[in-house]
Protein backbone atom coordinates (compact mmCIF):
# COMPACT_ATOMS: atom_id res chain seq x y z
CA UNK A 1 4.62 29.46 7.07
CA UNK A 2 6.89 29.30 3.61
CA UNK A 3 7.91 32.78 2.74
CA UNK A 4 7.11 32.83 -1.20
CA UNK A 5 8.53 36.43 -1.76
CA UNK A 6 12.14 35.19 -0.28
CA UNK A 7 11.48 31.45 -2.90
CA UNK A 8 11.13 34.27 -5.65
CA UNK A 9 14.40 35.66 -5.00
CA UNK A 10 15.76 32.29 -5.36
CA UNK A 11 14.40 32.12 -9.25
CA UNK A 12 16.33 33.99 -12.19
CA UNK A 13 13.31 35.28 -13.31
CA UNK A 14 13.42 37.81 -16.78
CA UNK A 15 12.21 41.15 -15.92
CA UNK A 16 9.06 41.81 -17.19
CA UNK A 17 7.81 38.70 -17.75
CA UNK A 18 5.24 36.60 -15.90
CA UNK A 19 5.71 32.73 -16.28
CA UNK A 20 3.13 30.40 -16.39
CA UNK A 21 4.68 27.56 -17.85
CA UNK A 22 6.75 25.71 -14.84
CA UNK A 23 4.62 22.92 -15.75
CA UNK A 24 6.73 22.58 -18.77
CA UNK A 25 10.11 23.94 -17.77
CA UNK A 26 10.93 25.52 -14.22
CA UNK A 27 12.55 28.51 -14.25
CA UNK A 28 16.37 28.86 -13.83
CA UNK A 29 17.40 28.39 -9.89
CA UNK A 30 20.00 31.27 -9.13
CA UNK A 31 22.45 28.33 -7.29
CA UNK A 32 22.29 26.09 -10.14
CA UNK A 33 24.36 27.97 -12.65
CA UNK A 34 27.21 27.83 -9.58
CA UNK A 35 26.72 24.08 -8.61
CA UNK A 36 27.13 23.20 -12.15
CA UNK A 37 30.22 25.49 -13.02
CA UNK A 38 31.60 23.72 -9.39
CA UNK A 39 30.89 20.45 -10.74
CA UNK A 40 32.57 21.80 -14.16
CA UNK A 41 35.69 23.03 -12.77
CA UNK A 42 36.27 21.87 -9.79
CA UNK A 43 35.12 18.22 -9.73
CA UNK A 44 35.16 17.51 -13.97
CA UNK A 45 38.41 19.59 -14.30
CA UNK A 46 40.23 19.24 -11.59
CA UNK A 47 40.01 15.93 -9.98
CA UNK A 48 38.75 14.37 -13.53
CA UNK A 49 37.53 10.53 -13.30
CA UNK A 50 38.65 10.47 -9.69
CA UNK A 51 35.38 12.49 -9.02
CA UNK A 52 32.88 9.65 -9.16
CA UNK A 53 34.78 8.93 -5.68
CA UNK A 54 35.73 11.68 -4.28
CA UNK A 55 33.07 14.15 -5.55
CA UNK A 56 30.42 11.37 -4.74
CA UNK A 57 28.85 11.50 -8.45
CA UNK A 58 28.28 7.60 -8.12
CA UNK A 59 25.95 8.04 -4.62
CA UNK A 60 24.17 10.70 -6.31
CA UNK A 61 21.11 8.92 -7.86
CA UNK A 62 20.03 7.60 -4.09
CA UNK A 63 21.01 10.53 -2.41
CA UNK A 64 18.70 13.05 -4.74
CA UNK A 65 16.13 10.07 -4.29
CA UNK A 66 15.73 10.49 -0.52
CA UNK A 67 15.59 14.06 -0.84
CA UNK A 68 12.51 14.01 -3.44
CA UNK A 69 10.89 11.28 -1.70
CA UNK A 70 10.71 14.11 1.25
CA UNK A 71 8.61 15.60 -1.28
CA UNK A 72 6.06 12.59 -2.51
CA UNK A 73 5.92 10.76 1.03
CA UNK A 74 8.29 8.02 0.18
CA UNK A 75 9.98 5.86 3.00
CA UNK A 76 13.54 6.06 3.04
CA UNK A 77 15.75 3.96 0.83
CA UNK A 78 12.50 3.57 -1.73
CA UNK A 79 13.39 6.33 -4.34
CA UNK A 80 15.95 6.85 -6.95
CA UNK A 81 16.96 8.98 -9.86
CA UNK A 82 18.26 8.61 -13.22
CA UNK A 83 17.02 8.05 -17.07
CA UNK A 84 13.99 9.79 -18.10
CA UNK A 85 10.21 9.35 -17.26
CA UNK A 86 9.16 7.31 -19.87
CA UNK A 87 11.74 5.16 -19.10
CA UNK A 88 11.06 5.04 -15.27
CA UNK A 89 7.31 4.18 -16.45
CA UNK A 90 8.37 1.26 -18.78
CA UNK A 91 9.89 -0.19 -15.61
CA UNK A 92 7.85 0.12 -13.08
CA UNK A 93 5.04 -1.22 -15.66
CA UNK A 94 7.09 -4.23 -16.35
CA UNK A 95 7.84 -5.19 -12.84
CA UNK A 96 3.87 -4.78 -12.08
CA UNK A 97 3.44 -7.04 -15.10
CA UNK A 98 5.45 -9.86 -14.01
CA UNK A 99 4.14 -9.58 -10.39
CA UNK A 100 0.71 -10.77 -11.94
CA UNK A 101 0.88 -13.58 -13.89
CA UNK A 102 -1.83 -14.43 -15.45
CA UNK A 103 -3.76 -10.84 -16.24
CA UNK A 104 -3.57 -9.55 -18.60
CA UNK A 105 -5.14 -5.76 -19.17
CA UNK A 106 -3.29 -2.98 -18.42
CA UNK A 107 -6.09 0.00 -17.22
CA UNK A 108 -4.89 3.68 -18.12
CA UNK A 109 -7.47 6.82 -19.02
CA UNK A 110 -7.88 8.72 -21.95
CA UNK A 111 -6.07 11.67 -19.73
CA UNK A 112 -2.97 10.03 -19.24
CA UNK A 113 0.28 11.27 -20.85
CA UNK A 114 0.62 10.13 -24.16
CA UNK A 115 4.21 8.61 -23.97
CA UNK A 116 3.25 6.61 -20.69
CA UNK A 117 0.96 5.07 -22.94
CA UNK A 118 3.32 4.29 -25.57
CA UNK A 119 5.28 2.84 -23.31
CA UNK A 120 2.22 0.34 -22.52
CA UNK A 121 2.48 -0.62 -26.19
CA UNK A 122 5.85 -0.78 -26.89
CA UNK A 123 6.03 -3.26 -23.93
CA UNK A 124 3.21 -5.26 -24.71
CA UNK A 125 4.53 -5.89 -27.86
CA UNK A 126 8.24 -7.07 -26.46
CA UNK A 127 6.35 -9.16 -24.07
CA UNK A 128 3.76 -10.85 -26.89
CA UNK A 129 1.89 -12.88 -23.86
CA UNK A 130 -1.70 -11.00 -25.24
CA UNK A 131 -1.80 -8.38 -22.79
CA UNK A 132 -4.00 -5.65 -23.77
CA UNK A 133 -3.98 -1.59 -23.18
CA UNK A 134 -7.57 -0.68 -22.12
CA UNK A 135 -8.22 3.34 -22.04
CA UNK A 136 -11.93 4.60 -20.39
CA UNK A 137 -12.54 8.35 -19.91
CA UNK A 138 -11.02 9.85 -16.34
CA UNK A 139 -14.38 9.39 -14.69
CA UNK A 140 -14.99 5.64 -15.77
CA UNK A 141 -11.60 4.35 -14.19
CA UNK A 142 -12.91 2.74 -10.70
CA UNK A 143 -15.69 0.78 -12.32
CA UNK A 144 -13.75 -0.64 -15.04
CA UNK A 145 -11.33 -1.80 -12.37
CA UNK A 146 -12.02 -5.69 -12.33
CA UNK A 147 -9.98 -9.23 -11.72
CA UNK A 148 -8.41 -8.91 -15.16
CA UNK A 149 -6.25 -5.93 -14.80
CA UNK A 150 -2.58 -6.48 -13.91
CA UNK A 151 -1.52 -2.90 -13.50
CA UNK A 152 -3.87 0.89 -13.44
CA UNK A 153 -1.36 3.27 -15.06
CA UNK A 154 -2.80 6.87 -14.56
CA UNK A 155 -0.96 10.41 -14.19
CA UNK A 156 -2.38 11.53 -10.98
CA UNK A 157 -2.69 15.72 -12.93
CA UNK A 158 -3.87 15.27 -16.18
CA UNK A 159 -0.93 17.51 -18.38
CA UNK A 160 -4.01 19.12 -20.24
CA UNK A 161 -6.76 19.79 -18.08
CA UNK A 162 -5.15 20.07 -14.57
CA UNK A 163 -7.87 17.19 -13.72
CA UNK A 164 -6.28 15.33 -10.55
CA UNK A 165 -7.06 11.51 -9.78
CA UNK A 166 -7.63 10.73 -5.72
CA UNK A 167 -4.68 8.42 -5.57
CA UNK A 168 -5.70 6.79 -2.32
CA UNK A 169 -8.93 6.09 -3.62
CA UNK A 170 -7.98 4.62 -6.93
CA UNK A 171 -5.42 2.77 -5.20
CA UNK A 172 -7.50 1.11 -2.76
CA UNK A 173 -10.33 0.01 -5.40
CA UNK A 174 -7.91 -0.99 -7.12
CA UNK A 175 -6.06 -3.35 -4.56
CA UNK A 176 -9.74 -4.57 -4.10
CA UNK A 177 -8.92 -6.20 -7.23
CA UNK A 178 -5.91 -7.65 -7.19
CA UNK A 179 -4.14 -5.06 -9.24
CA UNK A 180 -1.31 -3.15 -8.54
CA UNK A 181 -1.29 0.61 -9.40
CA UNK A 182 1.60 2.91 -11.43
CA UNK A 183 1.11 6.67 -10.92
CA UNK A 184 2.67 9.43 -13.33
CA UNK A 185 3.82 12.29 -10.68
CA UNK A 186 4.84 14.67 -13.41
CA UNK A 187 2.43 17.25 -12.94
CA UNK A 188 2.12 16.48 -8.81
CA UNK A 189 6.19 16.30 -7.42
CA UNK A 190 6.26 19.94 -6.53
CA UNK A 191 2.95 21.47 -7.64
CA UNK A 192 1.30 20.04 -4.26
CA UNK A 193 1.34 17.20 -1.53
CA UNK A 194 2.27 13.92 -2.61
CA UNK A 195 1.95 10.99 0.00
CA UNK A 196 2.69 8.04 -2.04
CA UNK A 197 2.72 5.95 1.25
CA UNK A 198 -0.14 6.88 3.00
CA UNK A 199 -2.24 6.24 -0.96
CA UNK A 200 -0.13 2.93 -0.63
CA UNK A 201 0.50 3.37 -4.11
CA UNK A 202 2.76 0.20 -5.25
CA UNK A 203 5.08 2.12 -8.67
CA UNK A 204 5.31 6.32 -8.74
CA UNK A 205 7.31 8.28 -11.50
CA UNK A 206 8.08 11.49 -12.37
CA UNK A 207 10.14 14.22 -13.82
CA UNK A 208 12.19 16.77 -12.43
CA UNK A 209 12.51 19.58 -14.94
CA UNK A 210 8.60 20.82 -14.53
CA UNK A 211 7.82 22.11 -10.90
CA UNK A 212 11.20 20.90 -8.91
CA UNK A 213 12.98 23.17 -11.29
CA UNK A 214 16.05 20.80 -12.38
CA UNK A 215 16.43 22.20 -16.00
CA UNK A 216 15.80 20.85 -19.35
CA UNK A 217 16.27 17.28 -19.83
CA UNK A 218 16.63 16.77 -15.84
CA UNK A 219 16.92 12.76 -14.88
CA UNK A 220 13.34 11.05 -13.76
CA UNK A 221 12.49 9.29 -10.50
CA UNK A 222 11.22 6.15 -9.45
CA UNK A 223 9.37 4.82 -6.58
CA UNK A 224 8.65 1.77 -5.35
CA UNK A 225 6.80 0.88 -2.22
CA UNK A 226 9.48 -1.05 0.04
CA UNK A 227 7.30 -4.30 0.27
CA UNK A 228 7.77 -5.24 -3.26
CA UNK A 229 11.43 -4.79 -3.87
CA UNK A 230 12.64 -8.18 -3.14
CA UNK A 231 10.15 -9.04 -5.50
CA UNK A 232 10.76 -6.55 -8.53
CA UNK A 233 12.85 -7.69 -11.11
CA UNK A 234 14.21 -4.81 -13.81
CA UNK A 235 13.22 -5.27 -17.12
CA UNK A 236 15.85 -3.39 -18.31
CA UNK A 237 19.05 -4.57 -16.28
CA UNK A 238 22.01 -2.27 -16.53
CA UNK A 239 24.93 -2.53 -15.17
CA UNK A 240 24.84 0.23 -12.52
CA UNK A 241 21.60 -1.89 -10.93
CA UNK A 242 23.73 -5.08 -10.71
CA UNK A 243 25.03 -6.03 -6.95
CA UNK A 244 28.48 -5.41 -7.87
CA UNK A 245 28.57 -3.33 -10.75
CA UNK A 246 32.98 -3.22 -11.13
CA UNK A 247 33.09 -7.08 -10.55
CA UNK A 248 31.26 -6.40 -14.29
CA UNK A 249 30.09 -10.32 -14.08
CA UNK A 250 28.46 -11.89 -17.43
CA UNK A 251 25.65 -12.20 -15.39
CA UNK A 252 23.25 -10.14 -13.51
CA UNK A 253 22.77 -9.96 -10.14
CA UNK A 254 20.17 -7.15 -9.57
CA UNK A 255 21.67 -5.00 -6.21
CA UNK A 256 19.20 -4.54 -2.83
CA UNK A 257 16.53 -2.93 -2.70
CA UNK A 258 15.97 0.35 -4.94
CA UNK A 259 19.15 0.60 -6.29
CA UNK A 260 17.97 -1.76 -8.57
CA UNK A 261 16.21 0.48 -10.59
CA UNK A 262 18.98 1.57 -11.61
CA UNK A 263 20.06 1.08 -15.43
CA UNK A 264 22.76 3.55 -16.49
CA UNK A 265 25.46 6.22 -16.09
CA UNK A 266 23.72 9.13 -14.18
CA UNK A 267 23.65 12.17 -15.94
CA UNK A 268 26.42 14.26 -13.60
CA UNK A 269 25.84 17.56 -15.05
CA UNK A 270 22.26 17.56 -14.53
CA UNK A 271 21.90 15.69 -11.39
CA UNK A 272 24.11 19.05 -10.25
CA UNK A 273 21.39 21.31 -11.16
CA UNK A 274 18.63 19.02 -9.45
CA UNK A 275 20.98 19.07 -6.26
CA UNK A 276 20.86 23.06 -6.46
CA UNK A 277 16.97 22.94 -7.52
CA UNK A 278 16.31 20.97 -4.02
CA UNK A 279 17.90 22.62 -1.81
CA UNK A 280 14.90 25.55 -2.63
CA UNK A 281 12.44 23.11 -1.09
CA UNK A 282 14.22 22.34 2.41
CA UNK A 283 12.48 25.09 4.09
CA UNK A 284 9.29 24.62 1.72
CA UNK A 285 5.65 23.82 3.55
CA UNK A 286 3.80 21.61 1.46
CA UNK A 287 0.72 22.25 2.72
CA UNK A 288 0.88 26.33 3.00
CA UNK A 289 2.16 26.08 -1.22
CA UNK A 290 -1.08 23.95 -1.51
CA UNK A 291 -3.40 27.12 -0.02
CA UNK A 292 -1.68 29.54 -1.76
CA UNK A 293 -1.45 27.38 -5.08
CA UNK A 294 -5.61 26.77 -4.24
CA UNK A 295 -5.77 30.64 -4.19
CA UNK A 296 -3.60 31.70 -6.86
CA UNK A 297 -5.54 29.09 -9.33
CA UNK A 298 -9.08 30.34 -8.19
CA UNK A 299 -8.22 34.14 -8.97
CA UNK A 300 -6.61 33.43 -12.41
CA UNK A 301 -10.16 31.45 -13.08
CA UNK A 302 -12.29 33.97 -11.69
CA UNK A 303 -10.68 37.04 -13.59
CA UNK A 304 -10.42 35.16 -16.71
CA UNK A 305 -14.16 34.19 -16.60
CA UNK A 306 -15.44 37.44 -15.84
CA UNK A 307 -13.51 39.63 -18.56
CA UNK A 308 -12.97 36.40 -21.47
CA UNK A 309 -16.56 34.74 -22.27
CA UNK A 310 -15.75 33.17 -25.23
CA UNK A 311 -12.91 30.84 -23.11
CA UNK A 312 -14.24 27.84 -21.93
CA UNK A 313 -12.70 26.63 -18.54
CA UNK A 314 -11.83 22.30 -18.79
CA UNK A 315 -9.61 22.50 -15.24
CA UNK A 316 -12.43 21.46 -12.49
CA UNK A 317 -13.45 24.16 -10.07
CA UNK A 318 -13.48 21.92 -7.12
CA UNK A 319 -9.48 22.55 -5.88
CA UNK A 320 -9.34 19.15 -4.66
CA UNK A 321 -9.82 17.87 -8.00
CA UNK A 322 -7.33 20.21 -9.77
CA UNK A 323 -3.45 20.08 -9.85
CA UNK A 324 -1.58 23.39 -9.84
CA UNK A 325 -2.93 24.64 -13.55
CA UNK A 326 -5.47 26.25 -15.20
CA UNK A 327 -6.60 24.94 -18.84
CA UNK A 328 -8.95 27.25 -21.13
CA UNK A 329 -10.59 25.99 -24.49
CA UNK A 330 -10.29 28.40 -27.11
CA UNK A 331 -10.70 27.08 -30.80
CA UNK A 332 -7.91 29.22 -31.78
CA UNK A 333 -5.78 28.16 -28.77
CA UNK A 334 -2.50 28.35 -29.84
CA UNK A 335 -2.36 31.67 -31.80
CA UNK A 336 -3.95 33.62 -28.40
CA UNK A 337 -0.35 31.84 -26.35
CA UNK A 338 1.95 33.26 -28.91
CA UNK A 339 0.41 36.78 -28.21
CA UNK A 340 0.66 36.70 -25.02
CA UNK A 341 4.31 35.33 -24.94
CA UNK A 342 4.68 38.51 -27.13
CA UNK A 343 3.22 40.73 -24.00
CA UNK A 344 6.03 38.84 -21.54
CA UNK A 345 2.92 36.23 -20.30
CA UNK A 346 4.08 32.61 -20.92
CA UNK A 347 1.95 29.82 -20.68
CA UNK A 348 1.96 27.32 -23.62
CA UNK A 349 -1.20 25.15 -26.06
CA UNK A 350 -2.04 21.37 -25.84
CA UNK A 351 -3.60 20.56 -29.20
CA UNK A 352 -6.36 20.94 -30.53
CA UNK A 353 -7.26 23.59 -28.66
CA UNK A 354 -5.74 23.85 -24.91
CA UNK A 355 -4.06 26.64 -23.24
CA UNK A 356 -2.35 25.94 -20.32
CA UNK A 357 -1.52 27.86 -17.59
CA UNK A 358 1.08 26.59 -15.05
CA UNK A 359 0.63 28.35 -11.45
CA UNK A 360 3.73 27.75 -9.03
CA UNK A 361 3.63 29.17 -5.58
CA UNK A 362 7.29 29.27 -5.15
CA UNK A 363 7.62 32.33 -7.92
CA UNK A 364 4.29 33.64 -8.80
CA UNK A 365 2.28 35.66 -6.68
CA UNK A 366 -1.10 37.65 -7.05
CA UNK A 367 0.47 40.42 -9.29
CA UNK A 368 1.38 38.31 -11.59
CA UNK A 369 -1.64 36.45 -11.77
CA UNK A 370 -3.68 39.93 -12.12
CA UNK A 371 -1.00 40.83 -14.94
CA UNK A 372 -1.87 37.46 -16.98
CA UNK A 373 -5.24 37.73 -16.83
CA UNK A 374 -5.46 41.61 -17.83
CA UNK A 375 -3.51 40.42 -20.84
CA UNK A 376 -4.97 37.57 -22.14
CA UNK A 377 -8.53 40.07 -21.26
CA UNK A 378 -6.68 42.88 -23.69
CA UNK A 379 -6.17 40.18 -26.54
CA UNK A 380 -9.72 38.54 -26.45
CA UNK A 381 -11.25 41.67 -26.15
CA UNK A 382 -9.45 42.94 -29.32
CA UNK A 383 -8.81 39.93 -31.36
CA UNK A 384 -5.15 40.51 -30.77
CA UNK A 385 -4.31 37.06 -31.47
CA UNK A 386 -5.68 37.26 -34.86
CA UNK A 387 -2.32 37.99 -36.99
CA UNK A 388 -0.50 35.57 -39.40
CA UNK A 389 3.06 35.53 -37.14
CA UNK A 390 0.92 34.53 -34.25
CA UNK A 391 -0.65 31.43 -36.09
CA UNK A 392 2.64 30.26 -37.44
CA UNK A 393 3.07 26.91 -35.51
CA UNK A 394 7.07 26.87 -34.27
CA UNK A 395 8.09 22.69 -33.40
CA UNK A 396 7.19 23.33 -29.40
CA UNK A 397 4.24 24.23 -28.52
């Protein structure tokens, strides 16, 4: 059984407040601040450009990708790091593209993150073969699975209503079909079990900066399920996914298996506070942060229902169909988050009129769920939220 109050400890955590919003931005691992100032110092500063050798910065992208496949139920050798999500998503789509020839729709849901869908475009476009973006509510997705669609891009959590997708499920419909399937992990990698394998899912992406707690503007992942890697070919080619990327041919030569997926130079700095940020979940039970997450989420919406009527809950009741976040309706949304950031309770607003509520396991316990909900009760009850500096939008919401 994971011990949550020692995972707490591990967390630089402000005193006084209670944070909701590691679906956004984890909070600050104690170790990272060290690992980085080590890779800084020690590695940067003292052994300069000789540390892609001897500090192992070059292996670092597979090495961080075996240890968060742990996490998603990824075979060895079938994850890697580096570049951002959207980017991860553009390739993975592209590679499902050119494994079917021929179709031509690309399936996604009207819950999907918005850049994984503007990634759809902006590809479609490049390509110009007449491939279409098709987008049906969450619940209409397995029936408008059919023999024209190439590639089902869903985010397995929906980032606004904590709505979760049954990825084996999907999957295997959508297999029926002859399609392959591309799942955004950015609200599942940390917030509860992941078995990519088992769901046979074929592409899987995600960040590291919301529940594995690797800072802002942590490097992305990719998976890709070991049978199609001699088939994948990178749509974007860089040199650090070439077979021999310091013979620096004219001419690519895309290296085995995942390393592929590589494109550029990985982000050193940050790939130190992921390494720190993991090393948290080595003694981490998936399944025992899935009961308490299932528990912690079921208080916050039974306390908030019972003292805030005029919230209306969008995150489904039934825990297997929710990720590890609660999402109230409240026309004036955004204005009731700033006043509770103001009373040390951070969550954050999805326009037009979302307020999300990120519950992690690994730092937030009952008292701080019974805090949250006394204080957004305090500020409904009183119209708290209801003052000009509280409806002043700031650029992140």
């Amino acid at each position: 059984m994971t011990d949550f109050a020692h995972t707490r400890a591990l967390f630089e955590l402000p005193e006084g407040v209670v944070y909701l919003d590691g679906n956004s931005l984890g909070p600050l691992p104690k170790a990272a601040a060290g690992r980085v100032m080590r890779t800084l110092r020690a590695e940067w500063g003292e052994m300069l450009i000789t540390a892609w050798n001897r500090a192992g910065w070059m292996g670092w992208p597979a090495r961080l990708g075996e240890r968060i496949g742990r996490l998603i139920g990824a075979p060895e050798g079938s994850v890697m790091v580096g570049d951002t999500l959207s980017v991860k998503i553009y390739q993975a789509l592209a590679a499902a593209l050119e494994m079917r020839p021929g179709r031509k729709v690309i399936l996604s849901d009207s819950g999907n993150f918005p850049s994984d869908l503007y990634m759809a475009e902006g590809l479609i476009r490049t390509l110009g073969q007449g491939h279409e973006l098709r987008i049906v509510g969450p619940g209409q997705v397995a029936d408008a699975l059919d023999e024209s669609v190439a590639a089902l891009l869903l985010s397995e959590v929906d980032y606004r209503t904590g709505r979760r997708h049954d990825m084996a499920a999907l999957t295997a419909r959508a297999h029926a079909v002859g399609a392959l399937t591309i799942w955004d992990l950015a609200h599942s990698a940390g917030a509860l079990p992941v078995d990519v394998a088992a769901a046979r899912a074929d592409f899987a992406a995600g960040c590291t900066y919301k529940y594995l707690n690797a800072g802002p503007g942590a490097p992305a992942f990719i998976y890709v399920a070991p049978e199609h890697l001699p088939a994948v070919r990178p749509a974007l080619p860089g040199w650090l996914g070439h077979e021999r990327p310091f013979d620096f041919s004219p001419g690519y030569a895309p290296a085995p298996g995942i390393g592929r997926m590589r494109i550029g130079t990985p982000p050193v700095l940050q790939m130190a506070a992921l390494e720190a940020a993991l090393d948290i979940w080595e003694g981490v039970d998936m399944a025992a942060l899935a009961a308490r997450a299932e528990e912690l989420t079921a208080l916050f919406i039974d306390l908030v229902e019972d003292s805030c009527p005029e919230l209306s809950l969008v995150t489904p009741r039934a825990p297997a169909r929710r990720g590890s976040q609660v999402s109230f309706r409240f026309a004036e949304g955004y204005a009731v988050i700033q006043a509770l950031i103001g009373r040390g309770v951070i969550g954050d607003f999805r326009a037009p009129d979302i307020m999300r509520f990120g519950i992690a396991p690994l730092y937030i316990g009952e008292a701080d769920i019974r805090r949250a909900a006394a204080a957004l009760a305090d500020i409904m009850k009183n119209r708290l939220w209801d003052r000009p500096e509280y409806r002043a939008r700031a650029p992140v919401t």
